[in-house]
N, C-alpha and C. Protein backbone atom coordinates (compact mmCIF):
# COMPACT_ATOMS: atom_id res chain seq x y z
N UNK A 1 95.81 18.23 70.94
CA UNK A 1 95.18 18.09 72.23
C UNK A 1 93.75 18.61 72.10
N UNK A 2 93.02 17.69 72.80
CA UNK A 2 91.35 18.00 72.47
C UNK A 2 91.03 18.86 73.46
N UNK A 3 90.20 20.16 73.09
CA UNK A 3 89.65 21.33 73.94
C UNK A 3 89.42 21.05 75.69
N UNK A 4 88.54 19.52 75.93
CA UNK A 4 87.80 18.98 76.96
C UNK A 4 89.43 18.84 77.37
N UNK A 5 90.05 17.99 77.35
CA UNK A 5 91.79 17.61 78.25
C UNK A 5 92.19 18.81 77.99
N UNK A 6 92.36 20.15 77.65
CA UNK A 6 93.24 20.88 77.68
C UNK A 6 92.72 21.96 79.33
N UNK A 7 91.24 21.85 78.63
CA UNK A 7 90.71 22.59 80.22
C UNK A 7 90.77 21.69 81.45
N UNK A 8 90.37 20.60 81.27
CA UNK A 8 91.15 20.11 82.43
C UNK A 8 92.19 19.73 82.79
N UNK A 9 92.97 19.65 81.93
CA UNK A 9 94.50 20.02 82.69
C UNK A 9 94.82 21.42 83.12
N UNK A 10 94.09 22.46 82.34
CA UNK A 10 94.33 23.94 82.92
C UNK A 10 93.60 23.99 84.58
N UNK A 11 92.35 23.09 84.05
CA UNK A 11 91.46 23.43 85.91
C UNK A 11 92.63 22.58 86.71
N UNK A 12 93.38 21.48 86.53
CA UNK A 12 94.18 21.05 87.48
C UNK A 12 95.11 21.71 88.25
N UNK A 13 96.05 22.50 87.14
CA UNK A 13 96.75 23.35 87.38
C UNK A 13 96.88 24.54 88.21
N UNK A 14 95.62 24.83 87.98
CA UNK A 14 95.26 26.03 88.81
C UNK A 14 94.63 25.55 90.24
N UNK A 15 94.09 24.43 90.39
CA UNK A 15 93.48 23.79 91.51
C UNK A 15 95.21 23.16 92.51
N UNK A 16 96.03 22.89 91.43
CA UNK A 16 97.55 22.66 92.06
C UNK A 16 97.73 23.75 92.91
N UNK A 17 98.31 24.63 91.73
CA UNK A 17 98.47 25.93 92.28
C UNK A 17 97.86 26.51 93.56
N UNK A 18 96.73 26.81 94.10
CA UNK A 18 95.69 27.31 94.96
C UNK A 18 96.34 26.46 96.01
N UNK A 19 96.51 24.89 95.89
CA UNK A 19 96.77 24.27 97.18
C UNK A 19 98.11 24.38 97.52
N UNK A 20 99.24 25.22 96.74
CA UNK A 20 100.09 24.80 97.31
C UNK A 20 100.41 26.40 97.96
N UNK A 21 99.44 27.36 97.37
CA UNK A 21 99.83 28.52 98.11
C UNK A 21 98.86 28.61 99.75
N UNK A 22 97.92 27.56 99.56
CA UNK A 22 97.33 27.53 100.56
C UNK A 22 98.09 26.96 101.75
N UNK A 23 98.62 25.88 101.32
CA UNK A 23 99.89 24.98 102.16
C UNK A 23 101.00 25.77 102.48
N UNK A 24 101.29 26.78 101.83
CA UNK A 24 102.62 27.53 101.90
C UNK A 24 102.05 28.98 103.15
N UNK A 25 101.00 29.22 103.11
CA UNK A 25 100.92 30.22 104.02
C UNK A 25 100.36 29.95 105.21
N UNK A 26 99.99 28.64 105.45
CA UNK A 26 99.33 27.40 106.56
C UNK A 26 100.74 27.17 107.63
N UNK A 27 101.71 26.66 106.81
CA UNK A 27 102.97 26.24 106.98
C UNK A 27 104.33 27.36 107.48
N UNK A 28 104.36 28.14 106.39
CA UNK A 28 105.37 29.14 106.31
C UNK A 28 106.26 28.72 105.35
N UNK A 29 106.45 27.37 104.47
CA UNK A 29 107.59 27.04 103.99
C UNK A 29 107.60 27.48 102.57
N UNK A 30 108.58 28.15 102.13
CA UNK A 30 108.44 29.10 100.89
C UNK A 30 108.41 27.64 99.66
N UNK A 31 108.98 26.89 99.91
CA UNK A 31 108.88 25.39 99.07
C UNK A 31 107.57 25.25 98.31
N UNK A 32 106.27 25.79 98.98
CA UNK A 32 104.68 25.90 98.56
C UNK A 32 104.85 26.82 97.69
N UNK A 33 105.32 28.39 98.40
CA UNK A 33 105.05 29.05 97.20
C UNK A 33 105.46 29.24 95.88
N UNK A 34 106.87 28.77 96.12
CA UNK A 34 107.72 28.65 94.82
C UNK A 34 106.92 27.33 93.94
N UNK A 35 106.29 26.29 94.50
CA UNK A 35 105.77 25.20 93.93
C UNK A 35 104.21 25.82 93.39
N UNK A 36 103.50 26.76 93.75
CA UNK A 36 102.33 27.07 93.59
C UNK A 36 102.89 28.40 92.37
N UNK A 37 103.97 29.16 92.40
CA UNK A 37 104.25 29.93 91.07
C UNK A 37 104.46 29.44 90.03
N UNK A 38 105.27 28.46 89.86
CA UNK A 38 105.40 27.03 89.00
C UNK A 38 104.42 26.81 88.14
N UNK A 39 103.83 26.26 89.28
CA UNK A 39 102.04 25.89 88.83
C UNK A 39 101.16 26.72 87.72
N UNK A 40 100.97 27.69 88.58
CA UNK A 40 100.18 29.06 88.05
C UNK A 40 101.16 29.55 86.58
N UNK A 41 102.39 29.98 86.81
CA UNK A 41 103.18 30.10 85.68
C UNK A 41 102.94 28.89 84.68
N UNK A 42 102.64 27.96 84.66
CA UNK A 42 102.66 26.45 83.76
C UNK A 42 100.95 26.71 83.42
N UNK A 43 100.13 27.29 84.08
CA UNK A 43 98.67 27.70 83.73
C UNK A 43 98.66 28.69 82.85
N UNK A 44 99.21 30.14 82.98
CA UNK A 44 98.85 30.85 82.63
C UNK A 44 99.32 30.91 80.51
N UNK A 45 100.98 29.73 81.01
CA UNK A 45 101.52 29.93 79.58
C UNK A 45 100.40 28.81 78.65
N UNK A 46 99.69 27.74 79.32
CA UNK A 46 99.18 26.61 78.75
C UNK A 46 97.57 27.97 78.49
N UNK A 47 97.04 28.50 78.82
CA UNK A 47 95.89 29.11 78.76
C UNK A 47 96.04 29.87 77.84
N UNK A 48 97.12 30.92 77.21
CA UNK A 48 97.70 31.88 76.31
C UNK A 48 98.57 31.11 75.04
N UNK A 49 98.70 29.66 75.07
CA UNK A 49 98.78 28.98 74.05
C UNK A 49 98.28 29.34 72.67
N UNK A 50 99.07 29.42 71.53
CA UNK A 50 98.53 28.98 70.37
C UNK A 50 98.47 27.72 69.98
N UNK A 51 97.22 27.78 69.53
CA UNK A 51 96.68 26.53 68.67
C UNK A 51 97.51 25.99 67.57
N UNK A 52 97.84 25.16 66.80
CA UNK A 52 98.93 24.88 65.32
C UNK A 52 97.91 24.66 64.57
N UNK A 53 96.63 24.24 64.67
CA UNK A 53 95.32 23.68 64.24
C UNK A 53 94.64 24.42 63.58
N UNK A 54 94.68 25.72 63.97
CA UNK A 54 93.90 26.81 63.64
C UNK A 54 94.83 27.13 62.07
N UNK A 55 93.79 27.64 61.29
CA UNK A 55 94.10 28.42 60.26
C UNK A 55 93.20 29.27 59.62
N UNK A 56 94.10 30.15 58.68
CA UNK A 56 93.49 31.90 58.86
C UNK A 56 92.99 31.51 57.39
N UNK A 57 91.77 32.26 56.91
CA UNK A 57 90.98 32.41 55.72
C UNK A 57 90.98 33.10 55.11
């Protein structure tokens, strides 16, 4: 996966995330927030990723 698609799928994610906790406290329906932890959880593990590409010298 090339650097440019990996950050923007991370900016998506997190732009997911934001709207659904925004929707969830607009609303009240915990359905947002559990869908916006998801999110953020699916960000934070894709951001803390290792590379397979990389190698040590």
């Amino acid at each position: 996966m090339t650097g440019t698609y990996r950050l923007l799928l991370l900016a998506t994610l997190i732009v997911l995330a934001l709207t659904c906790y925004l929707a969830g406290s607009q609303t009240g329906a915990v359905t947002f927030f559990v869908a916006g932890g998801l999110l953020e959880t699916a960000f934070w593990f894709g951001l803390f990723k290792k590379s397979k590409n990389r190698s040590i010298s």
